[in-house]
Protein backbone atom coordinates (compact mmCIF):
# COMPACT_ATOMS: atom_id res chain seq x y z
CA UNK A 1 -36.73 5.59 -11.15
CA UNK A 2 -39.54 6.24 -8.43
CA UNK A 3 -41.44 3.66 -10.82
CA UNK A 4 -39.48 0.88 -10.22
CA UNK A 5 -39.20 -0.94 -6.51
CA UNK A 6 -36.45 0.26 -4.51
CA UNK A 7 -34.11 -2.41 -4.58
CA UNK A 8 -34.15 -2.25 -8.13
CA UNK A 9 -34.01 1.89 -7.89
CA UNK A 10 -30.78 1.01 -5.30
CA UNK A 11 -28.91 -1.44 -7.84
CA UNK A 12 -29.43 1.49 -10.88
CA UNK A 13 -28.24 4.41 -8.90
CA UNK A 14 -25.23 2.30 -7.60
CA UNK A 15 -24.75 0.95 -11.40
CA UNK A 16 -24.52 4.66 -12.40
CA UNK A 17 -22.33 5.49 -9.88
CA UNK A 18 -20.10 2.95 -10.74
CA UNK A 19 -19.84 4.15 -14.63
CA UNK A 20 -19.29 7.73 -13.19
CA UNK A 21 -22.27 8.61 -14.43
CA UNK A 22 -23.00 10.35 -11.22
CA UNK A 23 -23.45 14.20 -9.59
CA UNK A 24 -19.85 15.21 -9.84
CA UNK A 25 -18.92 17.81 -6.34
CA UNK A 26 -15.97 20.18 -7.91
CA UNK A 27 -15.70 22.46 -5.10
CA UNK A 28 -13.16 22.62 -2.40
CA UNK A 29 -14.08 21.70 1.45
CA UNK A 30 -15.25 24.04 3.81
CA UNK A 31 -11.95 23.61 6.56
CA UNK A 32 -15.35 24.16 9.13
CA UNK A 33 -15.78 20.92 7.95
CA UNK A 34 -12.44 19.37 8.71
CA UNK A 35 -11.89 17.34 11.79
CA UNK A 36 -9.86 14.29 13.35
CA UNK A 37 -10.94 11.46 14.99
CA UNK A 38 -9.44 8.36 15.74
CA UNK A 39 -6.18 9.81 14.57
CA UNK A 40 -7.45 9.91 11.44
CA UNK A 41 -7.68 14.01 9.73
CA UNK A 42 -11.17 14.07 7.61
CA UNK A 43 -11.03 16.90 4.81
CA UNK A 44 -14.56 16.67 4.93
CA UNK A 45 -16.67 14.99 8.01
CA UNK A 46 -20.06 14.08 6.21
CA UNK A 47 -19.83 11.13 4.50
CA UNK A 48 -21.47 7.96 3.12
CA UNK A 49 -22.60 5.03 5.67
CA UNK A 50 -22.55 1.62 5.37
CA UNK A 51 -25.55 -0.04 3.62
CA UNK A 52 -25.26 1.79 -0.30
CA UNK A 53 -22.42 0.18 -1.43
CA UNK A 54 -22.23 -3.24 0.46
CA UNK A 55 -19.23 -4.81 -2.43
CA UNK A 56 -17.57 -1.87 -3.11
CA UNK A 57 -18.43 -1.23 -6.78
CA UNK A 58 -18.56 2.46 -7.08
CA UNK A 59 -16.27 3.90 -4.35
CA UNK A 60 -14.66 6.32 -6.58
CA UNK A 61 -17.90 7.67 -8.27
CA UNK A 62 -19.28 8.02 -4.69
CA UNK A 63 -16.31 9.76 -3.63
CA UNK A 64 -17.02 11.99 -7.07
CA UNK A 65 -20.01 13.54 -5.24
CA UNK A 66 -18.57 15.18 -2.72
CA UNK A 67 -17.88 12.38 0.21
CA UNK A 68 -15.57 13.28 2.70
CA UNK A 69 -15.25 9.39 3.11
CA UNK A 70 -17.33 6.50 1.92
CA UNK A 71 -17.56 3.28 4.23
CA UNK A 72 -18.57 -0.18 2.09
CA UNK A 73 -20.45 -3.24 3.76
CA UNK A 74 -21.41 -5.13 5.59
CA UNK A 75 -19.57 -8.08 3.87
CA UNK A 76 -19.33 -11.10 5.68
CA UNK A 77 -16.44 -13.38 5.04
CA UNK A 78 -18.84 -15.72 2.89
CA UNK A 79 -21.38 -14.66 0.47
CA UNK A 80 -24.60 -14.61 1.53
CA UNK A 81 -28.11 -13.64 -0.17
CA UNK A 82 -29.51 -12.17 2.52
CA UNK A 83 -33.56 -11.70 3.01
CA UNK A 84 -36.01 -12.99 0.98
CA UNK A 85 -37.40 -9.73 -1.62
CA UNK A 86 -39.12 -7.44 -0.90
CA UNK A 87 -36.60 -6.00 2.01
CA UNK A 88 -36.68 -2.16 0.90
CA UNK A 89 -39.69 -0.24 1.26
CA UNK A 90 -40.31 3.33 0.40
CA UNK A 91 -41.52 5.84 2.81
CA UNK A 92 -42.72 8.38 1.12
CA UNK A 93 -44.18 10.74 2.97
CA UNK A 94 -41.25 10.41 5.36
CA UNK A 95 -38.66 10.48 2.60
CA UNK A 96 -36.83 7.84 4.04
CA UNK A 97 -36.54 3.86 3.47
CA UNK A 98 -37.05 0.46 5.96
CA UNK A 99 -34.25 -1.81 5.12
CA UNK A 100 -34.76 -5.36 5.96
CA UNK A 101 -31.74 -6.43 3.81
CA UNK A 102 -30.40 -9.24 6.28
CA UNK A 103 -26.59 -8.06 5.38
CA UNK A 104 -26.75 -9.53 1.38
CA UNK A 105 -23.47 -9.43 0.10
CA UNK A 106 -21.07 -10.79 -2.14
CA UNK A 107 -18.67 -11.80 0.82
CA UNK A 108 -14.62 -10.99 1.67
CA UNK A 109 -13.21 -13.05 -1.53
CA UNK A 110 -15.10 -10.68 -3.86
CA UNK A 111 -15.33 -7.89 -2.35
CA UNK A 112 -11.01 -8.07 -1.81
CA UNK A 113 -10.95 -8.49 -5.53
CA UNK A 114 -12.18 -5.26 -6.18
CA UNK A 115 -10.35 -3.52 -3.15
CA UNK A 116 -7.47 -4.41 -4.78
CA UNK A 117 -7.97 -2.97 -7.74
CA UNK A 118 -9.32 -0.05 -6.47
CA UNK A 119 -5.84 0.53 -4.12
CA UNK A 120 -4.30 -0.11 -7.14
CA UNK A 121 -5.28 3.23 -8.93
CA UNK A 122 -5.50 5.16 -5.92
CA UNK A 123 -3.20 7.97 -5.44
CA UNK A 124 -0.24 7.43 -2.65
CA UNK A 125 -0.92 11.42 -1.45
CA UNK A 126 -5.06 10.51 -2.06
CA UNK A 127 -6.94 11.79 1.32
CA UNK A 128 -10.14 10.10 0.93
CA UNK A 129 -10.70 7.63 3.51
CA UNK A 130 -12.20 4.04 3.28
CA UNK A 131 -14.01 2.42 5.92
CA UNK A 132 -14.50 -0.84 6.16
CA UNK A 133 -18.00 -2.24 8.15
CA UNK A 134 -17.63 -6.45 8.37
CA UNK A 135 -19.91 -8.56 9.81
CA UNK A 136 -21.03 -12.41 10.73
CA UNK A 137 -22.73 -15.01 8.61
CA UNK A 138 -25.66 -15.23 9.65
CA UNK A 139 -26.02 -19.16 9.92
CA UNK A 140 -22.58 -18.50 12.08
CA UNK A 141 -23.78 -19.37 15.77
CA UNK A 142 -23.07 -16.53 18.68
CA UNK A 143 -20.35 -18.81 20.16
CA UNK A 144 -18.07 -19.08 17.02
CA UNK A 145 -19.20 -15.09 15.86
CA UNK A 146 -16.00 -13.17 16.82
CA UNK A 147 -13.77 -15.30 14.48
CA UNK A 148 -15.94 -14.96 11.86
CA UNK A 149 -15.59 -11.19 12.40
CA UNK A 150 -11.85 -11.70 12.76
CA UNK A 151 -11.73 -13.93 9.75
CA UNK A 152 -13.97 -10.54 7.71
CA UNK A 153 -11.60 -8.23 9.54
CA UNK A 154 -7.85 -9.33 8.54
CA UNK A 155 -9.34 -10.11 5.15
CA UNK A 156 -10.68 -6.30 4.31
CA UNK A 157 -8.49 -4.44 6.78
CA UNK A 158 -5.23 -4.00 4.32
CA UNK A 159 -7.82 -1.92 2.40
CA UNK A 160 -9.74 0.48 4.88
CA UNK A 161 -8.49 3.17 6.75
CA UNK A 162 -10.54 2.29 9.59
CA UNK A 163 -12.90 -0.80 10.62
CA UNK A 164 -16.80 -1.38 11.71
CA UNK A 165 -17.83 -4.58 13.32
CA UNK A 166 -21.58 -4.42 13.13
CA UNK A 167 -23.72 -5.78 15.53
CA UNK A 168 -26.47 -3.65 15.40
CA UNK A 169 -28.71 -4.94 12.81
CA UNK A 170 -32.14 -5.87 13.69
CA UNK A 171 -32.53 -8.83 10.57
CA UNK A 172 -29.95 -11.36 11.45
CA UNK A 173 -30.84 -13.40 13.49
CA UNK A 174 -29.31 -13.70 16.98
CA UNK A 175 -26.88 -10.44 16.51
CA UNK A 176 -27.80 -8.56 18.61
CA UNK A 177 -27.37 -10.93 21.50
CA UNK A 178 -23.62 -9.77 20.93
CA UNK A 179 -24.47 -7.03 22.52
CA UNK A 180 -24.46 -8.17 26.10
CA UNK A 181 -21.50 -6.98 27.90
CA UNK A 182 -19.60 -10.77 28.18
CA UNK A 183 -19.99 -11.27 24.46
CA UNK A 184 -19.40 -7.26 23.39
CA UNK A 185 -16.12 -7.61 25.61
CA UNK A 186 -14.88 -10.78 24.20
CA UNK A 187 -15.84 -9.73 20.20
CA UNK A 188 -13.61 -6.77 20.85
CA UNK A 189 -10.73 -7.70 22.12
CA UNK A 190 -10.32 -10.49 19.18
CA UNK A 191 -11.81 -7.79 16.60
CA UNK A 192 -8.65 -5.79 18.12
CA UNK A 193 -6.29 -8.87 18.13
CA UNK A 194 -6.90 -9.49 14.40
CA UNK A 195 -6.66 -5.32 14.07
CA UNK A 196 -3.33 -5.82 15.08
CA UNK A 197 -2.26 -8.26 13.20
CA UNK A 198 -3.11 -6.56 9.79
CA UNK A 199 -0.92 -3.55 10.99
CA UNK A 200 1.78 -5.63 11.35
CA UNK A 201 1.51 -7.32 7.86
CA UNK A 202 1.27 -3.92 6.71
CA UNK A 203 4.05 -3.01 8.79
CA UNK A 204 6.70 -5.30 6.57
């Protein structure tokens, strides 16, 4: 697999996962590994960031490994193709990655598809926990951002057991200007608004 590019390496490896053809983690947690946060209890605290599995297409093989909790994204309420390739570079010496991925993704529509499915088969007494990581187009201007995070938000958050809004990444454009304190404080208290209003529908 170290043959191929990485993106190409990333899309087999998630492919696999998603037949279950996967490491498979049989053993019971460590309880030095338990812990609550958020008022949520984690069996097992080390788990899988955002960034491998941006659709959700191979949550449960993921969780197979081992994952105390696997968080999908970042999907952005349209689809959107992201950079232009090559965006994932090896470092090997380093044993690490650069990921200039621009948040591709097959956007809230799809991505709910397979959520659904997924919440479907799960167990009612299952303890693995979903998060959710959403983000903005990117052709979305900084103005009109926190309702299209709002828009990502009460679309996916039925389905996670807690939410991301991600304004951290350095390759869309303009993001990180929602960093600045005005626009942080304003993208929050909608991002919490439109939190609120999927616990109610979940509520009835």
């Amino acid at each position: 697999i170290r043959f191929l590019d990485a993106e190409t390496a990333h899309s087999l490896s998630l492919k696999a996962a998603s037949l279950g053809l996967g490491p498979k983690d049989h053993s019971v947690p460590s309880p030095i590994l338990s812990t609550k946060l958020f008022g949520l209890n984690f069996d097992n605290c080390i788990g899988l960031a955002a960034g491998y599995d941006k659709n959700a297409e191979a949550i449960d093989g993921l969780f197979d490994m081992g994952f105390g909790f696997i968080e999908i994204g970042t999907v952005t309420p349209e689809p959107q193709s992201g950079n232009e390739k090559p965006r994932i570079f090896r470092l090997v010496e380093d044993k690490g990655i650069i990921n200039r991925c621009g948040f591709n993704n097959h956007g809230t529509k799809e991505v709910v598809e397979r959520l659904k499915k997924w919440s479907d088969d799960k167990k009612v007494n299952d303890n693995r926990l979903l998060g959710v990581n959403v983000g903005k187009n990117k052709w979305v201007s900084e103005s009109d951002a926190a309702d299209d995070y709002c828009k990502a938000i009460k679309a996916l958050g039925p389905f996670g057991d807690y939410i991301v809004v991600n304004i951290s990444s350095p390759n869309t454009p303009g993001l990180r200007l929602l960093q600045k304190r005005e626009a942080m404080s304003s993208l929050l208290k909608k991002a919490k608004e439109a939190r609120d209003v999927v616990r109610s529908s979940l509520k009835v």
